[in-house]
C-alpha atoms as a PDB file:
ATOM      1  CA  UNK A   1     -57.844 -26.358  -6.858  1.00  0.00           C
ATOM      2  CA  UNK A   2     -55.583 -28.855  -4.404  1.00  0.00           C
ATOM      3  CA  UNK A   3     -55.526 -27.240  -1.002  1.00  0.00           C
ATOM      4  CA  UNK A   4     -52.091 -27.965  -0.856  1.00  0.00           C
ATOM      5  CA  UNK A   5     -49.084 -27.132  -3.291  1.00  0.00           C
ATOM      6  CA  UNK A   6     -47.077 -30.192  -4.696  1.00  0.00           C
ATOM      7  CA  UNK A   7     -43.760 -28.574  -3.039  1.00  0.00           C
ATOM      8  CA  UNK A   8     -46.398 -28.777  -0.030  1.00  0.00           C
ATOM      9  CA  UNK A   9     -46.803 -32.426  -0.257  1.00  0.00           C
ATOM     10  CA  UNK A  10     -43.154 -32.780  -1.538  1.00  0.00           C
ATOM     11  CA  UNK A  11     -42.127 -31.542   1.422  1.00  0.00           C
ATOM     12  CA  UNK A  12     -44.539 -33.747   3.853  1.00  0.00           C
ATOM     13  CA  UNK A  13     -44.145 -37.126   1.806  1.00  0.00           C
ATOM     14  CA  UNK A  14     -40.289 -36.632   1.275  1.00  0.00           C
ATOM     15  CA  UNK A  15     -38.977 -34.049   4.217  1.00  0.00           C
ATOM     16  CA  UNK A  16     -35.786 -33.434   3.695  1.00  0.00           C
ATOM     17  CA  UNK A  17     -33.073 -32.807   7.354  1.00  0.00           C
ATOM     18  CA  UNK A  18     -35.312 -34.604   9.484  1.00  0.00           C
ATOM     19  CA  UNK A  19     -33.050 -35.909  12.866  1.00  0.00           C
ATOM     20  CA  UNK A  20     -30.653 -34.440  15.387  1.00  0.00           C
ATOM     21  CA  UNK A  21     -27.490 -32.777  15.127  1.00  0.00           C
ATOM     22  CA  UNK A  22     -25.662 -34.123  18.356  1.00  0.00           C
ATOM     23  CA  UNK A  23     -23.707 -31.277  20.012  1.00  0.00           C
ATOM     24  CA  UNK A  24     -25.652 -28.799  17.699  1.00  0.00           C
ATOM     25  CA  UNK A  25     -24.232 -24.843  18.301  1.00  0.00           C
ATOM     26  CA  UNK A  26     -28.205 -23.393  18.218  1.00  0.00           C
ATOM     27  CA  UNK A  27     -31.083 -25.583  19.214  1.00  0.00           C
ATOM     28  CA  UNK A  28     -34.533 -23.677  18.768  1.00  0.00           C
ATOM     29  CA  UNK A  29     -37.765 -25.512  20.373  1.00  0.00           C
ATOM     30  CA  UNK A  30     -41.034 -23.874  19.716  1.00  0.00           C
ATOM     31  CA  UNK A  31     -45.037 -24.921  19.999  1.00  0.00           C
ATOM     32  CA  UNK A  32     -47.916 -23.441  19.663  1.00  0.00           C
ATOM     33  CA  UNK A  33     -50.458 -24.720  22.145  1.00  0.00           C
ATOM     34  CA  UNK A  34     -53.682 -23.985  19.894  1.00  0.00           C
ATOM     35  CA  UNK A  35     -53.083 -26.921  17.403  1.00  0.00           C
ATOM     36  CA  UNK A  36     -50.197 -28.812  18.949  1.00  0.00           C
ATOM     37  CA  UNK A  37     -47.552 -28.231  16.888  1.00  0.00           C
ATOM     38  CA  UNK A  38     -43.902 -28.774  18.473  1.00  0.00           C
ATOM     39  CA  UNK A  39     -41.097 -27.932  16.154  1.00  0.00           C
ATOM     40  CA  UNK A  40     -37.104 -28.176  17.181  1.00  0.00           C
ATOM     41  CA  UNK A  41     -34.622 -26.909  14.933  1.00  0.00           C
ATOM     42  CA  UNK A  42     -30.720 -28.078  15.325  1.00  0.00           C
ATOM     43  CA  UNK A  43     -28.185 -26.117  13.916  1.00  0.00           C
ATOM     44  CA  UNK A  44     -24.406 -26.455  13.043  1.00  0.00           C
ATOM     45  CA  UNK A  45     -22.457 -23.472  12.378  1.00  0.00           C
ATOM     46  CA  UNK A  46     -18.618 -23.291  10.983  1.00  0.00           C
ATOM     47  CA  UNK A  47     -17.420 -20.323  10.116  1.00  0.00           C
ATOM     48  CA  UNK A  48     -20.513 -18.007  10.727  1.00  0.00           C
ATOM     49  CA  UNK A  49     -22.255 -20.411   7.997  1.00  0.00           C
ATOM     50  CA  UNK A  50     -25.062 -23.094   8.431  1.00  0.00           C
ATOM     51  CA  UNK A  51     -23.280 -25.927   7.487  1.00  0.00           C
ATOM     52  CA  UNK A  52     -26.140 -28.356   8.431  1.00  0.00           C
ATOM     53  CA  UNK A  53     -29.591 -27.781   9.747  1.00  0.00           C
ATOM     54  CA  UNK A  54     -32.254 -30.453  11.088  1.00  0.00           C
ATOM     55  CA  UNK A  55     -35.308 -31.092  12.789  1.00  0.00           C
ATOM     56  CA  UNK A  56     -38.029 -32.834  14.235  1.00  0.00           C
ATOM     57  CA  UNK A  57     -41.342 -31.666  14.244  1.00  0.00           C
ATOM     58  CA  UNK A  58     -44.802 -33.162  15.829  1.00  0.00           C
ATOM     59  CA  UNK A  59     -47.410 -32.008  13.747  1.00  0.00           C
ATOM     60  CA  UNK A  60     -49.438 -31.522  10.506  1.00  0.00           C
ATOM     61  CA  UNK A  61     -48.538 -32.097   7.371  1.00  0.00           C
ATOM     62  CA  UNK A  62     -48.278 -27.916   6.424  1.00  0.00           C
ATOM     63  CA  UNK A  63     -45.297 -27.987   9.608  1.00  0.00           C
ATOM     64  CA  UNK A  64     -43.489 -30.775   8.328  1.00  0.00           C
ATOM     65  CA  UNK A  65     -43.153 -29.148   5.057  1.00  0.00           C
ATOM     66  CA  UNK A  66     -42.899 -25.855   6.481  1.00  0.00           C
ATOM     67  CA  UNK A  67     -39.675 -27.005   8.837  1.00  0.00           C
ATOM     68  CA  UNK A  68     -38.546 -29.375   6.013  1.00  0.00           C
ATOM     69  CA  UNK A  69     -38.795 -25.992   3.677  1.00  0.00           C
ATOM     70  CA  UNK A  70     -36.938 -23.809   6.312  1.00  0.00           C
ATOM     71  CA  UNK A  71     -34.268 -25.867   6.931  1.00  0.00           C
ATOM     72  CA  UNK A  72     -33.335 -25.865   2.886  1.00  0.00           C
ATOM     73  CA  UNK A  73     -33.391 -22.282   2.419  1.00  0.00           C
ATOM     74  CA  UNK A  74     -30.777 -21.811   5.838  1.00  0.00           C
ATOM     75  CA  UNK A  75     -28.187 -24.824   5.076  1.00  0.00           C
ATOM     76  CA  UNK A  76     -25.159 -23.503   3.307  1.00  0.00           C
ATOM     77  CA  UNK A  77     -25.924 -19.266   4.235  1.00  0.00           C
ATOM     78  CA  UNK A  78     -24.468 -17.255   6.849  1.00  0.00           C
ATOM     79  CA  UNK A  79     -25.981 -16.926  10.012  1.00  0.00           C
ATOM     80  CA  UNK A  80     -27.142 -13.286   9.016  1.00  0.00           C
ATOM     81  CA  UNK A  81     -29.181 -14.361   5.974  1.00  0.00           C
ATOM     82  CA  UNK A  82     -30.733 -17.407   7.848  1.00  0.00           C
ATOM     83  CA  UNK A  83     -31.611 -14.486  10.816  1.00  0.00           C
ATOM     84  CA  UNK A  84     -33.259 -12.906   8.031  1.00  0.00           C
ATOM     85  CA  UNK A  85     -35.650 -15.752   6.739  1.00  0.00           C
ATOM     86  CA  UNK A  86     -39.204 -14.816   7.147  1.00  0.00           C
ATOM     87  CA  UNK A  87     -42.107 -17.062   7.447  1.00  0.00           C
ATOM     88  CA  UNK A  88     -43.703 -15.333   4.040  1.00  0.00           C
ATOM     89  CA  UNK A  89     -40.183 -16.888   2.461  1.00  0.00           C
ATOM     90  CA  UNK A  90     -41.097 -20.041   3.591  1.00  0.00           C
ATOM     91  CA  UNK A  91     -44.786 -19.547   2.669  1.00  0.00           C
ATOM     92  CA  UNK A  92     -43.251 -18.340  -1.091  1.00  0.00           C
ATOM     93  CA  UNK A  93     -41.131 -21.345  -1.418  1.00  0.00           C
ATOM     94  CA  UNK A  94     -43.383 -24.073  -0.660  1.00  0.00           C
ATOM     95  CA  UNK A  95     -45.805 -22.358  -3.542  1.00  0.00           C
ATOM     96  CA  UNK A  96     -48.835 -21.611  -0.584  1.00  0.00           C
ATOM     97  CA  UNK A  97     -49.882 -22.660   2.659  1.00  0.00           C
ATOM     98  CA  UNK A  98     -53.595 -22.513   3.146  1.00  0.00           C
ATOM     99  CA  UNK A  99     -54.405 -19.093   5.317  1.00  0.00           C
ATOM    100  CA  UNK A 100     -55.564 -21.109   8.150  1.00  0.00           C
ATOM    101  CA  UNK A 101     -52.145 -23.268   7.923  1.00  0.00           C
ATOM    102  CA  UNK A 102     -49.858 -20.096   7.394  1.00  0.00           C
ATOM    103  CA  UNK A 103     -48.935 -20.385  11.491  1.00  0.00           C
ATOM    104  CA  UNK A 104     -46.807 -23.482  10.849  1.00  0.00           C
ATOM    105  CA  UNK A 105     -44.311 -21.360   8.893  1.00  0.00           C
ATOM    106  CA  UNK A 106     -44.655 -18.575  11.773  1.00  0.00           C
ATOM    107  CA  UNK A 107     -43.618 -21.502  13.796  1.00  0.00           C
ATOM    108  CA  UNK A 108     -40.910 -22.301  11.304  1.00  0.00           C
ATOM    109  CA  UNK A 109     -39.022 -18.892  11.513  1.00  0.00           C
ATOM    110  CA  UNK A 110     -39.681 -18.684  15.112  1.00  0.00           C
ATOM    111  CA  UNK A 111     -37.230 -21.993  16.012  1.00  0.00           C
ATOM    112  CA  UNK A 112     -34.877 -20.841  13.542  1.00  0.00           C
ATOM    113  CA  UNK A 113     -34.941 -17.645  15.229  1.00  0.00           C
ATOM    114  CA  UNK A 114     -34.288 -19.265  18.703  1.00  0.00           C
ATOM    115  CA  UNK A 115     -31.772 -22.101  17.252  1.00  0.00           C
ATOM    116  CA  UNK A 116     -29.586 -18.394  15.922  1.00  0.00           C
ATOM    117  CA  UNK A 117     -30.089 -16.456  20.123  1.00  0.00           C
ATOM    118  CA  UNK A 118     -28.958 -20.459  21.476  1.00  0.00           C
ATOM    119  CA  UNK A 119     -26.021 -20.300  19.019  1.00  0.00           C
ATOM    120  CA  UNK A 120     -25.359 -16.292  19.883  1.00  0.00           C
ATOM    121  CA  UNK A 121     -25.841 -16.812  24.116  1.00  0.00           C
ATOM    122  CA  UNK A 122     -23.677 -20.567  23.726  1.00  0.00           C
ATOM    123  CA  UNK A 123     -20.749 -18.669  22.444  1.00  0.00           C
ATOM    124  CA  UNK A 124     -21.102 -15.279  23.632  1.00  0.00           C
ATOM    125  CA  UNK A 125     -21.489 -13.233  20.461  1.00  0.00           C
ATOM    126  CA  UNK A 126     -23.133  -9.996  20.814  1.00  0.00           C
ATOM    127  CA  UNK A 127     -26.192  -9.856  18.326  1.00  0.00           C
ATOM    128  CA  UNK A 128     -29.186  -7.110  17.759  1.00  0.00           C
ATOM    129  CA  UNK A 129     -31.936  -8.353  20.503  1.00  0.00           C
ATOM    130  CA  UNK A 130     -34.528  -6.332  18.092  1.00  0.00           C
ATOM    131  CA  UNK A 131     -34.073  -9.156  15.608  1.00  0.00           C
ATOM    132  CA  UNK A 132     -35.489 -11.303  17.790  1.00  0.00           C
ATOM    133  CA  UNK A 133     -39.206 -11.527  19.275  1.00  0.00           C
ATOM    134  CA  UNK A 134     -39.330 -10.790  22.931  1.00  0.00           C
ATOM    135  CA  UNK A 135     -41.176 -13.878  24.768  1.00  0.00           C
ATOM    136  CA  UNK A 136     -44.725 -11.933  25.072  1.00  0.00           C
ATOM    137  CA  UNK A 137     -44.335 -11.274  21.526  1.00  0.00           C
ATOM    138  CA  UNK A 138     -43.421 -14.658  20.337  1.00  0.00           C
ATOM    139  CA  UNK A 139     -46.549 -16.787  18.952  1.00  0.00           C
ATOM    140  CA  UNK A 140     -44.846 -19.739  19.832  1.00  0.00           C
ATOM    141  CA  UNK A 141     -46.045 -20.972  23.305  1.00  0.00           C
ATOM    142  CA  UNK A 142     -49.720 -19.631  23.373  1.00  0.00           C
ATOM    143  CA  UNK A 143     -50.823 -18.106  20.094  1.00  0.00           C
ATOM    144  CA  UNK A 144     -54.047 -17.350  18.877  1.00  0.00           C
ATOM    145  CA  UNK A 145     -54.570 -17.289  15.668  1.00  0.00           C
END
């Protein structure tokens, strides 16, 4: 068995909303210091809906596809469906991650996550704080698994 899914390598070969969205409303930067992985997510919201999404990430294959895959599944849904994207939806979509790989879609949620609380604090909309990981909780800057 390949260790990686074709949508895997679909998604690392071909990534699809790779760049910058100049004057984004939500821009989400998150790393994880154990593999050196830096993902940024840009966001552009009309309307309370993700009209486009994009990113750059520095990293391995499984967090290309993983932002490439995360990006997809938010463009074109409210802001309240793309708050509820989960890294095992990404995981799902891309048909597998390897286990040791799965933190690149943890990553993945986690700058969509802070793109959303950039868009909320930007324009001063009140949102639920418990849907988003408080900084000691966050895996982003120094995780460990």
């Amino acid at each position: 068995m390949a260790l990686y899914s074709e949508k895997v390598m679909d998604h690392f070969r071909n990534p699809r909303n790779v760049g910058v969205i100049e004057n984004a409303d939500g821009v989400g930067e998150v790393g994880n210091a154990k593999c050196g992985d830096i993902m940024k997510i840009y966001l552009k919201i009309e309307n309370d809906i993700i009209v486009d999404a994009k990113f750059e990430t520095f990293g391995c294959g499984s967090a290309i596809a993983s932002s490439s895959m995360a990006t997809e599944l938010i463009k074109g849904h409210p802001v309240s469906d793309a708050l509820e994207l989960t890294n095992k939806a990404v995981v799902e979509a891309l048909d597998g991650l390897p286990a040791h790989k799965i933190h690149c879609s943890v990553l993945a949620e986690e700058a969509i996550k802070k793109a959303l609380k950039d868009y909320y604090d930007k324009n001063g909309i009140e949102y639920d704080k418990t849907k988003f990981p408080a900084c000691e909780d966050c895996h982003s800057c120094c995780s460990t698994h």
